[in-house]
N, C-alpha and C. Protein backbone atom coordinates (compact mmCIF):
# COMPACT_ATOMS: atom_id res chain seq x y z
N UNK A 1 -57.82 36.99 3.28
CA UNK A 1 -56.97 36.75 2.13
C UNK A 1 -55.58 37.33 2.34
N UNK A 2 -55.52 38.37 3.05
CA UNK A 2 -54.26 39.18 3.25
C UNK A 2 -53.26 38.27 4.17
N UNK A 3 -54.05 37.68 4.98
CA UNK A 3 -53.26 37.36 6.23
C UNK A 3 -52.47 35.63 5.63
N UNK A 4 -53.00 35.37 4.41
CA UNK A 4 -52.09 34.33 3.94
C UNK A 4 -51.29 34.75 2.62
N UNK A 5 -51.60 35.85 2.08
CA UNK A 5 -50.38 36.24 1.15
C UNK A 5 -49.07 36.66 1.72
N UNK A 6 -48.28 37.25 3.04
CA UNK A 6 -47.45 36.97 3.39
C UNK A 6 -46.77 35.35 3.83
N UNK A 7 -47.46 34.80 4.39
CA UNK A 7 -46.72 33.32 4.37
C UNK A 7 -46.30 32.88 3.12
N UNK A 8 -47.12 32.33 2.10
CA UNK A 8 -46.86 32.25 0.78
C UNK A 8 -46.23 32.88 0.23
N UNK A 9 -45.64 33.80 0.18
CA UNK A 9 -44.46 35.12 -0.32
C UNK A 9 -43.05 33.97 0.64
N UNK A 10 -43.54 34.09 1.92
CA UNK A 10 -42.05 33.58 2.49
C UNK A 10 -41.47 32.10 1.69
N UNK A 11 -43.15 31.50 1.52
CA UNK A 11 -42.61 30.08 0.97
C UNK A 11 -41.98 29.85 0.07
N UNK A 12 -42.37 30.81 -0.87
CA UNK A 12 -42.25 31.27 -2.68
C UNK A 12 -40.45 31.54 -2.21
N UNK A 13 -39.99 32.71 -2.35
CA UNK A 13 -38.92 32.77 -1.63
C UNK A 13 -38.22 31.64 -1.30
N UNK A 14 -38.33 31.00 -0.20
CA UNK A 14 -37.63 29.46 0.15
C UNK A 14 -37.55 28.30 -0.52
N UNK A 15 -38.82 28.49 -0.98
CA UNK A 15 -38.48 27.17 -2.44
C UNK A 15 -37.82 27.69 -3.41
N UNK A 16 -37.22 28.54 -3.99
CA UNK A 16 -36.49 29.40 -4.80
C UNK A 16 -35.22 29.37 -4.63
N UNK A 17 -34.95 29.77 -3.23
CA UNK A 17 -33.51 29.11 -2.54
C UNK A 17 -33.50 28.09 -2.42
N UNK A 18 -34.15 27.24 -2.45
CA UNK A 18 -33.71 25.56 -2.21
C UNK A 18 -33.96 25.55 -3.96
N UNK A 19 -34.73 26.17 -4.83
CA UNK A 19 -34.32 25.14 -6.10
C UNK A 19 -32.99 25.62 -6.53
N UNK A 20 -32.44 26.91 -5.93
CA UNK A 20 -30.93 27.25 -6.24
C UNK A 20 -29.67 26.38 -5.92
N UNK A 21 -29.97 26.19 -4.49
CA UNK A 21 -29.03 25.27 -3.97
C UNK A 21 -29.34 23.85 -4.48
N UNK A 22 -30.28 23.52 -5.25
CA UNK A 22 -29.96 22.39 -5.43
C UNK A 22 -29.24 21.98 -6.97
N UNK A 23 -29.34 22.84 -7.41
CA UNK A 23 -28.67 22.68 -8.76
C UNK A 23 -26.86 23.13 -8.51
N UNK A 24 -26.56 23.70 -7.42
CA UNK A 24 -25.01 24.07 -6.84
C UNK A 24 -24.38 22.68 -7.05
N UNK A 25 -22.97 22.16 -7.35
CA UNK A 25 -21.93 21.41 -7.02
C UNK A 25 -21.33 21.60 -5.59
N UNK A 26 -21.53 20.62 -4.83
CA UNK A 26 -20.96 21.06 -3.69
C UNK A 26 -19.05 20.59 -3.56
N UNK A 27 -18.53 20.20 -4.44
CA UNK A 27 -17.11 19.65 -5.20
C UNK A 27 -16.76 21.43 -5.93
N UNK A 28 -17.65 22.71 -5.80
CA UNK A 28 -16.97 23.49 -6.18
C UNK A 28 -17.32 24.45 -5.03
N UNK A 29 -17.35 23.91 -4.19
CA UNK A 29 -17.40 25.21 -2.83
C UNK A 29 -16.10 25.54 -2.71
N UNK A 30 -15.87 26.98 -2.94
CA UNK A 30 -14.66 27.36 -2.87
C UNK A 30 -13.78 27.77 -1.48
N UNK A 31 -12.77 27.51 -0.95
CA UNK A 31 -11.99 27.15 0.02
C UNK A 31 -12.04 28.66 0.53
N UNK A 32 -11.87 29.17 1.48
CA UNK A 32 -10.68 30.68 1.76
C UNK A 32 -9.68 30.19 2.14
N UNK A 33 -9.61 29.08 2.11
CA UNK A 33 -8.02 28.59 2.33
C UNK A 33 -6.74 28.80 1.08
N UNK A 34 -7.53 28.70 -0.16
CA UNK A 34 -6.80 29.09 -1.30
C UNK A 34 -5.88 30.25 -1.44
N UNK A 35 -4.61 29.93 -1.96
CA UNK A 35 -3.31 31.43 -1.90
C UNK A 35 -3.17 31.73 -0.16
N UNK A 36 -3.69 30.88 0.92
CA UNK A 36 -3.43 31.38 2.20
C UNK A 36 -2.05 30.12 2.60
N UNK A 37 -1.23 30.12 3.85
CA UNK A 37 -0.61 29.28 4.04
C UNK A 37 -1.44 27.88 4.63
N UNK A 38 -0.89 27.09 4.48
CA UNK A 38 -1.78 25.97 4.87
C UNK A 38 -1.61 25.83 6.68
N UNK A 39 -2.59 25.10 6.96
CA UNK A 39 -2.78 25.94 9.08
C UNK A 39 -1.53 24.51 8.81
N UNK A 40 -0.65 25.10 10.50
CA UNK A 40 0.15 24.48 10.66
C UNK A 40 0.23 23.09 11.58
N UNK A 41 0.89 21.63 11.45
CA UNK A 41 0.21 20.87 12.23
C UNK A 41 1.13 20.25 13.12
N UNK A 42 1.67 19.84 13.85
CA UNK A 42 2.88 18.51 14.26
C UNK A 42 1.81 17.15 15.03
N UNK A 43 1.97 16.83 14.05
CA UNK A 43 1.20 15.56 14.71
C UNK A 43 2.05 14.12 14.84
N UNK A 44 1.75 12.85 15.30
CA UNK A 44 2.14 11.64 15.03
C UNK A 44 2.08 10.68 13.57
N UNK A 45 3.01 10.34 13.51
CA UNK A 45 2.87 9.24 12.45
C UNK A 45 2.14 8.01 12.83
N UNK A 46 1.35 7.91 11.67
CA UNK A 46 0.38 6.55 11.64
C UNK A 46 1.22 5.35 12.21
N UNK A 47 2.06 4.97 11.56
CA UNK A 47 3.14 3.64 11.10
C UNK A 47 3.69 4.00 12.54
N UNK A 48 4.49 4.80 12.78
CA UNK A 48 5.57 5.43 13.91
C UNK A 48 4.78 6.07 15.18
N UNK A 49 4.08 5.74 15.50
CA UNK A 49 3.39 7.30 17.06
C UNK A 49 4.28 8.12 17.71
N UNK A 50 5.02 7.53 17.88
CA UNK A 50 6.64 8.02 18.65
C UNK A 50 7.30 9.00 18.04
N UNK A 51 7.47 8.94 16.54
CA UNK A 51 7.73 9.96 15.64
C UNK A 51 6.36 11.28 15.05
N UNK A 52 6.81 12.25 14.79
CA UNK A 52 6.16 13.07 14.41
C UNK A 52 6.37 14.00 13.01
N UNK A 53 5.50 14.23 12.71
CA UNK A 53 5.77 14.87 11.43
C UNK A 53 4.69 16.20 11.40
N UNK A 54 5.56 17.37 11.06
CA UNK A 54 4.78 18.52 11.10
C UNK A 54 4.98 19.48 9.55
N UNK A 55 3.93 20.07 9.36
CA UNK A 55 3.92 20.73 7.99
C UNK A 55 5.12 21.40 7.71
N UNK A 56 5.64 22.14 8.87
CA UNK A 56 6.92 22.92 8.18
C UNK A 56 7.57 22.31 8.00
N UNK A 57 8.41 20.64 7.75
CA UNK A 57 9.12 19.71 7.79
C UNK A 57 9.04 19.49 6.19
N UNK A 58 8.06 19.73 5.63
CA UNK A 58 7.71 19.82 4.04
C UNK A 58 7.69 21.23 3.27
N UNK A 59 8.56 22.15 3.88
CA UNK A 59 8.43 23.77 2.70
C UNK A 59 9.46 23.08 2.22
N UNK A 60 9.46 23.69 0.81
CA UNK A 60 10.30 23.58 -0.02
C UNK A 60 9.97 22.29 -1.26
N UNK A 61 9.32 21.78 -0.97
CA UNK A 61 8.85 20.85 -1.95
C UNK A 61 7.12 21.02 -2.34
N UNK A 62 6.48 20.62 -3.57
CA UNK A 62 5.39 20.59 -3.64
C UNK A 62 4.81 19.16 -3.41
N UNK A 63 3.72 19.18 -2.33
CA UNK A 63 3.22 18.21 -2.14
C UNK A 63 1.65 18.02 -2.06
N UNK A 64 0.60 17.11 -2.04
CA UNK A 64 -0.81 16.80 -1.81
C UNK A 64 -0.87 16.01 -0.18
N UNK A 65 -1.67 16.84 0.26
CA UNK A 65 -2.07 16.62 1.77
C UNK A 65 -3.29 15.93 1.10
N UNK A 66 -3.66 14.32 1.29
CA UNK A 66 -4.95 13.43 1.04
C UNK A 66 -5.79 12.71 2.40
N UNK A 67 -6.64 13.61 2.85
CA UNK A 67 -7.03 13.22 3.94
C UNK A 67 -7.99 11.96 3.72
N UNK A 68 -8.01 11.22 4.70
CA UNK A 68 -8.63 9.85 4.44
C UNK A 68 -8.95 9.09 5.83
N UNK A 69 -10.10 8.28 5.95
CA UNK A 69 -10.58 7.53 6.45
C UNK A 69 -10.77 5.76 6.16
N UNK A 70 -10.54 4.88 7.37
CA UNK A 70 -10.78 3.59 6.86
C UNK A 70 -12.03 3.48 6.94
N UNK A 71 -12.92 4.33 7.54
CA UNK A 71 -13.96 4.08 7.72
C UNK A 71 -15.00 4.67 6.48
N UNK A 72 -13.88 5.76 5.57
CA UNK A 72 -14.71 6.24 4.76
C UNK A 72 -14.46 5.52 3.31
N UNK A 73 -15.88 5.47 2.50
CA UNK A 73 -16.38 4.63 1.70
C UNK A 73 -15.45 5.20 0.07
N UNK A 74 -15.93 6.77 0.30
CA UNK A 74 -15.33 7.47 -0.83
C UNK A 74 -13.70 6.98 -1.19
N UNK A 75 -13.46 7.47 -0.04
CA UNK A 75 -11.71 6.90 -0.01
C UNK A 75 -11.24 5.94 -0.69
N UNK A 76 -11.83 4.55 -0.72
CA UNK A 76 -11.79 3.24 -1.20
C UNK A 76 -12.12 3.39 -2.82
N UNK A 77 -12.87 4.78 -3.43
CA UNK A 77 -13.12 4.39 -4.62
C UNK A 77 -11.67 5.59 -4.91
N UNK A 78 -11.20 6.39 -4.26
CA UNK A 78 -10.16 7.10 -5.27
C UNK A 78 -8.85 6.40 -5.06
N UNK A 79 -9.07 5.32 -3.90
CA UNK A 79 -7.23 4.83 -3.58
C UNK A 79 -6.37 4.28 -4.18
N UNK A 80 -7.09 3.64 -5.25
CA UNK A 80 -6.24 2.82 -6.26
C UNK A 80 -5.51 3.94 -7.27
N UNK A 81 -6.27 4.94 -7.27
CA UNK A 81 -5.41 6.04 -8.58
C UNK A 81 -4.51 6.08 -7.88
N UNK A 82 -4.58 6.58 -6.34
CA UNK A 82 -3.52 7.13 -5.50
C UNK A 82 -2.20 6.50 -5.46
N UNK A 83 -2.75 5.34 -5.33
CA UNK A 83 -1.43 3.81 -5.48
C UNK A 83 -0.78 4.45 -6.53
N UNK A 84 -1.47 4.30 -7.49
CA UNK A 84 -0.68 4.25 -9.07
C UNK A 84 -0.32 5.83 -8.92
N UNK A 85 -0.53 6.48 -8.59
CA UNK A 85 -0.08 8.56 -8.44
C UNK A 85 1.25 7.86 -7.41
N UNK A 86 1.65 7.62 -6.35
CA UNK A 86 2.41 7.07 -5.65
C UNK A 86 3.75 6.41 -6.71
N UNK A 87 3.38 5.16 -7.26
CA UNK A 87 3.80 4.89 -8.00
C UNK A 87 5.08 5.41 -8.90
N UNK A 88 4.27 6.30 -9.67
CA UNK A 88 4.97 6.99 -10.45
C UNK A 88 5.86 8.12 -9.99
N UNK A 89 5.92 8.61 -8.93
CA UNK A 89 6.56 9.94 -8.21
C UNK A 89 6.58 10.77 -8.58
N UNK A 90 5.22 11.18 -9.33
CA UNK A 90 5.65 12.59 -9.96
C UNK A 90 5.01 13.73 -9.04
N UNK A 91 4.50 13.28 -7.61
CA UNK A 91 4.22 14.44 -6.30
C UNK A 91 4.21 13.79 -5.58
N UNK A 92 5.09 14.32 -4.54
CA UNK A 92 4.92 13.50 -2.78
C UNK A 92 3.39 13.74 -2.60
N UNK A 93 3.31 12.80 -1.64
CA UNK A 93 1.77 12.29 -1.43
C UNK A 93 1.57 12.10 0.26
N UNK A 94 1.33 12.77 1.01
CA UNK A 94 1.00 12.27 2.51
C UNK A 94 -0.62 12.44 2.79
N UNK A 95 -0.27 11.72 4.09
CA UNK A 95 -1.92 11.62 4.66
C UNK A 95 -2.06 11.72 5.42
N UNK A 96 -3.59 12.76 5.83
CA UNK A 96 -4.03 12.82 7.01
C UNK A 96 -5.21 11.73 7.44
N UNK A 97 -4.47 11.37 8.18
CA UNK A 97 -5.72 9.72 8.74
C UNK A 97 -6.61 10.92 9.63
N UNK A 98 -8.11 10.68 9.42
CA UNK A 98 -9.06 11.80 9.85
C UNK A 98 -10.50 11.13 10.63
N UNK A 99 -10.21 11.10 12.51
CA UNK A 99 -11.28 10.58 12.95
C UNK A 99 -11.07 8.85 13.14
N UNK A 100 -9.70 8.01 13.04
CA UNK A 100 -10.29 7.13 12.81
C UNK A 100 -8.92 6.22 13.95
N UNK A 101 -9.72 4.92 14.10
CA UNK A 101 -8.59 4.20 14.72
C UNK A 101 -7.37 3.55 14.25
N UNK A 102 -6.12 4.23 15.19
CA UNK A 102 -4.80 3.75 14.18
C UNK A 102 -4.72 2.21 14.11
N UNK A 103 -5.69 1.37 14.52
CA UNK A 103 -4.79 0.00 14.23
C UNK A 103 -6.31 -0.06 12.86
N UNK A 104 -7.36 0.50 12.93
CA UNK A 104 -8.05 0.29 11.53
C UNK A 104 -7.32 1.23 10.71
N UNK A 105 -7.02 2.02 10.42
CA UNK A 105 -6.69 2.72 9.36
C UNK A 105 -4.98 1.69 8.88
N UNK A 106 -4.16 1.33 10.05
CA UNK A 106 -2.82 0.47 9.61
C UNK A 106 -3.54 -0.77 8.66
N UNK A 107 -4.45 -1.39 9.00
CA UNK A 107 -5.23 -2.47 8.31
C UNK A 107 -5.79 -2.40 7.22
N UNK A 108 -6.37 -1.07 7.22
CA UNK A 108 -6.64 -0.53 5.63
C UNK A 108 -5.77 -0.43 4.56
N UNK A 109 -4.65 0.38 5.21
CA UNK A 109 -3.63 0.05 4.40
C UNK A 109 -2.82 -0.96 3.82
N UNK A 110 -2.62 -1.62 4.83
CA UNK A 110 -1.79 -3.23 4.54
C UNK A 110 -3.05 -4.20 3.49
N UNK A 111 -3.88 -3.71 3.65
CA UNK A 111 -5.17 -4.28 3.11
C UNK A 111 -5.11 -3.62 1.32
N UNK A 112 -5.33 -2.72 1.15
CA UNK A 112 -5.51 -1.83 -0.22
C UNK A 112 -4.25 -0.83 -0.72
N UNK A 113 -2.77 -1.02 0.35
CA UNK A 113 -1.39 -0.57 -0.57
C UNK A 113 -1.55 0.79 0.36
N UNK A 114 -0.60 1.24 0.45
CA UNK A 114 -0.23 2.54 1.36
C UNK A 114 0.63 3.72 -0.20
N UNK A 115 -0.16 4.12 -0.25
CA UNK A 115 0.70 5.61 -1.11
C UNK A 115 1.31 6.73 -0.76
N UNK A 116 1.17 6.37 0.43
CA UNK A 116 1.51 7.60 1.35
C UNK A 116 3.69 7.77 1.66
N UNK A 117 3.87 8.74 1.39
CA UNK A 117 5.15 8.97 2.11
C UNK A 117 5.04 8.64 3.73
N UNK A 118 4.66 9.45 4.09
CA UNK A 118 4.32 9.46 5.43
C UNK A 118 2.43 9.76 5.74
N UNK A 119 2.09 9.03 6.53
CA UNK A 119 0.33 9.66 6.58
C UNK A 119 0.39 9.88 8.70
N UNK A 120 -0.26 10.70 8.99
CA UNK A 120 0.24 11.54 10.10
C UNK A 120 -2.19 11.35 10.86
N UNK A 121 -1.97 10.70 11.95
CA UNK A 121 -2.66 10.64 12.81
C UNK A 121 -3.53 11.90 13.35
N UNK A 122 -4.56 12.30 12.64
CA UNK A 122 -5.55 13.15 13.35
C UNK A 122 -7.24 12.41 13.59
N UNK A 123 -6.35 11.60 15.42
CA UNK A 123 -7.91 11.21 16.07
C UNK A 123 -9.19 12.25 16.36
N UNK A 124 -8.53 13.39 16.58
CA UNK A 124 -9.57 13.82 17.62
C UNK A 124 -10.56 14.79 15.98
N UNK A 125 -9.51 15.50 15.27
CA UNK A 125 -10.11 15.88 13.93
C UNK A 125 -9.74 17.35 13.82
N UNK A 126 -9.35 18.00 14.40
CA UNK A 126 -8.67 18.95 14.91
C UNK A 126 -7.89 19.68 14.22
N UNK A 127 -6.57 19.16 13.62
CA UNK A 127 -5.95 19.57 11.96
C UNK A 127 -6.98 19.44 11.09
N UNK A 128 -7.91 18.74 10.84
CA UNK A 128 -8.89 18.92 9.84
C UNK A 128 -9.79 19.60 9.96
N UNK A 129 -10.40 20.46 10.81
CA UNK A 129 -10.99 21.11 11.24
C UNK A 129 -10.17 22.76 10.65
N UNK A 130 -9.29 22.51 11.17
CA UNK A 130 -8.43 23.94 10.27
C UNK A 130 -8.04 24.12 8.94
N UNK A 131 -7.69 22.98 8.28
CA UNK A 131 -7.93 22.44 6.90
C UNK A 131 -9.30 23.06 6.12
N UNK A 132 -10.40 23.11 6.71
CA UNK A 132 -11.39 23.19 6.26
C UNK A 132 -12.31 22.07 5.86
N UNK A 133 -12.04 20.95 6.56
CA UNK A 133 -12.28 19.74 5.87
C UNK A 133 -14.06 19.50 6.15
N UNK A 134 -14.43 19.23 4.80
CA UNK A 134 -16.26 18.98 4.76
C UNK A 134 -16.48 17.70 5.28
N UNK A 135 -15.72 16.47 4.88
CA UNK A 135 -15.89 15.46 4.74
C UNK A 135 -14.53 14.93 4.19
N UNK A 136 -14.33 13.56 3.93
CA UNK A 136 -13.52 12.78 3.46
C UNK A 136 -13.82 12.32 2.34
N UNK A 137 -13.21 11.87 1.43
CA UNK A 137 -11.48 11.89 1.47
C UNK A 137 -11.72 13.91 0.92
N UNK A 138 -10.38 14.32 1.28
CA UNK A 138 -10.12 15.90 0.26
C UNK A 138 -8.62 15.57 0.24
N UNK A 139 -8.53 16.59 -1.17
CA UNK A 139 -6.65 16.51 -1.30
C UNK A 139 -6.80 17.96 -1.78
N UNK A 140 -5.19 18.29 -1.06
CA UNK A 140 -5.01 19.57 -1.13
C UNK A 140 -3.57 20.07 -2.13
N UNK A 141 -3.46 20.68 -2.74
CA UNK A 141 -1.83 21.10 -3.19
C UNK A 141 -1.60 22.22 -2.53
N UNK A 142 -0.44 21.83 -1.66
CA UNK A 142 0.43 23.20 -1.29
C UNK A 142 1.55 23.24 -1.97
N UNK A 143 2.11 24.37 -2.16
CA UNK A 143 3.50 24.86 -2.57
C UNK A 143 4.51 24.75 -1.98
N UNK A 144 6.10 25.20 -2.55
CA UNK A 144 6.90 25.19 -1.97
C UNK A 144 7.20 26.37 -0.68
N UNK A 145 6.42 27.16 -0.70
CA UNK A 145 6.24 27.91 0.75
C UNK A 145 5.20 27.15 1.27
N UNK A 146 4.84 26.10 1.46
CA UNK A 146 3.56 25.88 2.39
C UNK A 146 2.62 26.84 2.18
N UNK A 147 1.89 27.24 0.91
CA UNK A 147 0.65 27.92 0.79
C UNK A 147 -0.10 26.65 -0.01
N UNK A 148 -1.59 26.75 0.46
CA UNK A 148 -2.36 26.05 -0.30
C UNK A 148 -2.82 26.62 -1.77
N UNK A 149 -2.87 26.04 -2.81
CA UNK A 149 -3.19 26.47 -4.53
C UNK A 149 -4.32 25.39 -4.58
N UNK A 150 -4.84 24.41 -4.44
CA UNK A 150 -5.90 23.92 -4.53
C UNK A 150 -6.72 22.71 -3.57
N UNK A 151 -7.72 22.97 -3.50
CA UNK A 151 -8.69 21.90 -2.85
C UNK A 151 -9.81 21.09 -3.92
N UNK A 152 -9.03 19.41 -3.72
CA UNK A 152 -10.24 18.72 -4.24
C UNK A 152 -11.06 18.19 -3.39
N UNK A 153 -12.35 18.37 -3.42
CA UNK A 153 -13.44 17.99 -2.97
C UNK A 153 -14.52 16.26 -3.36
N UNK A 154 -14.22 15.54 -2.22
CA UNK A 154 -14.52 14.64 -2.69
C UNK A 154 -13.42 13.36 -2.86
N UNK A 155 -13.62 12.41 -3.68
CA UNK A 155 -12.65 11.35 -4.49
C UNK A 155 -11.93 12.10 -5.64
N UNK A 156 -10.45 12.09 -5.48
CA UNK A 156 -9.81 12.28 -6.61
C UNK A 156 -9.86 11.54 -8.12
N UNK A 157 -10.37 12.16 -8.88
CA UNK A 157 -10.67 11.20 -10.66
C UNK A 157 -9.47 11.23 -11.34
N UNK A 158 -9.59 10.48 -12.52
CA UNK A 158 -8.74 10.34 -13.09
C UNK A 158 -8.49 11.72 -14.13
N UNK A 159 -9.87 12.19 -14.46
CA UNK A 159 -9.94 13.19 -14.79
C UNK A 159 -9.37 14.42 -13.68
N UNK A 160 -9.64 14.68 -12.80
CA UNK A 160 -9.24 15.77 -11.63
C UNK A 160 -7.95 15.66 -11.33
N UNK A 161 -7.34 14.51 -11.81
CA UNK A 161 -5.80 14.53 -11.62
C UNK A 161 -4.69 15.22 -12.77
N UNK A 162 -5.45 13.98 -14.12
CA UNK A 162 -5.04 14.41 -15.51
C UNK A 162 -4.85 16.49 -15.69
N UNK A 163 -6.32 16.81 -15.74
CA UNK A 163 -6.69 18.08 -15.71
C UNK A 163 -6.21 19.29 -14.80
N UNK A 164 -6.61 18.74 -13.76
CA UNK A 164 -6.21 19.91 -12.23
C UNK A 164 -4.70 19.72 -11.74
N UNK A 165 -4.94 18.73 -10.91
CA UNK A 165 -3.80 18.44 -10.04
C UNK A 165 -2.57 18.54 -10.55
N UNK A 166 -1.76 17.62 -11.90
CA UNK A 166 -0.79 16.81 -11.97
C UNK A 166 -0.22 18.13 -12.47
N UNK A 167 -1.35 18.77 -13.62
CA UNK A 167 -0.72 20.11 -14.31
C UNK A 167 -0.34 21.17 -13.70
N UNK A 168 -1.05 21.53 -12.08
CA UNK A 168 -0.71 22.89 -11.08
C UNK A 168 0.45 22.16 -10.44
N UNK A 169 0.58 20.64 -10.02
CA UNK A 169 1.94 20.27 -9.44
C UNK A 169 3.13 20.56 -10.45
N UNK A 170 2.86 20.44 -11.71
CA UNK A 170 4.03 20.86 -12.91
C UNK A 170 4.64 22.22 -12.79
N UNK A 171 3.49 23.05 -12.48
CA UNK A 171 3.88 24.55 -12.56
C UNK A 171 4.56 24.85 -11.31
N UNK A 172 3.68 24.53 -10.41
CA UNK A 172 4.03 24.88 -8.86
C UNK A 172 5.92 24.27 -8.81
N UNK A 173 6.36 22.98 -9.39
CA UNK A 173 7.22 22.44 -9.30
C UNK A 173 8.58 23.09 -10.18
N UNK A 174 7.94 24.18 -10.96
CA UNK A 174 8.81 24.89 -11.63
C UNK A 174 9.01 26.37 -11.30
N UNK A 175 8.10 26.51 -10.78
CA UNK A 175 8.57 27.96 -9.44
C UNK A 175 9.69 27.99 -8.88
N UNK A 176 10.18 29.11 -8.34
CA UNK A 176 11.30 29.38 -7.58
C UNK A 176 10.66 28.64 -6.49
């Protein structure tokens, strides 16, 4: 009898942690990237290869780094807000193309509207990898020093924009 009340203790235990983790949001795993500077990148432009665009090229303004894939599914359901966030100009908007091929991701775009100021080529995944990136799509707000203030996880909502985003780009945009 003894020699199976330790296993069962371990199991008890592990199913306990898994019924924990399963009730977690994984859209609120929190970054350590938050209040840190955002990692630094110079990469190629999607549109341009020849040209390059690197993070310090953007201090001084507040902007959303929206990493994205043509290949990814999520992407396709937040892109249309993005259009219309684009649209209106009330935050520069760039992109990190993440993992994917530049003549599919140019096709995606010409296909479903480009929101992007500039969206900047990471094949190998590498800037996103320092990003912290889980998966695709994520959008990030950095500041006018190039520090990151938030990570969305997931597809951007209409709600997560209304609520989170549009209101920390207001503040951030009224900082020194």
């Amino acid at each position: 009898m003894k020699r199976y009340l330790l296993p069962l203790l371990v199991f008890v235990v592990m199913a306990g942690f898994l019924a924990i983790g399963l009730k977690l949001d994984p859209r609120e795993v929190p970054s350590p990237l938050i209040g840190k500077p955002a990692p630094a990148f110079d990469l190629p432009q999607l549109a341009a290869p020849e040209q390059r665009l690197a993070a310090k090229d953007l201090r001084g303004q507040v902007w959303l780094l929206n990493v994205w894939a043509s290949w990814c599914v999520a992407c396709r359901q937040e892109h249309p807000l993005l259009v219309d966030l684009a649209k209106t100009g009330q935050v520069k908007l760039y992109g990190l193309n993440y993992k994917d091929k530049r003549d599919d991701a140019l096709g995606w775009l010409a296909k479903y509207g480009n929101p992007y100021l500039q969206s900047v080529s990471d094949t190998e995944g590498l800037v996103g990898i320092d990003y912290g990136v889980y998966g695709v799509p994520e959008t990030f707000v950095i500041d006018k020093q190039g520090v990151i203030r938030f990570k969305q996880i997931g597809p951007v909502t209409p709600e997560a924009l209304r609520d989170k985003l549009l209101p920390l780009v207001a503040q951030l945009e009224q900082a020194p």
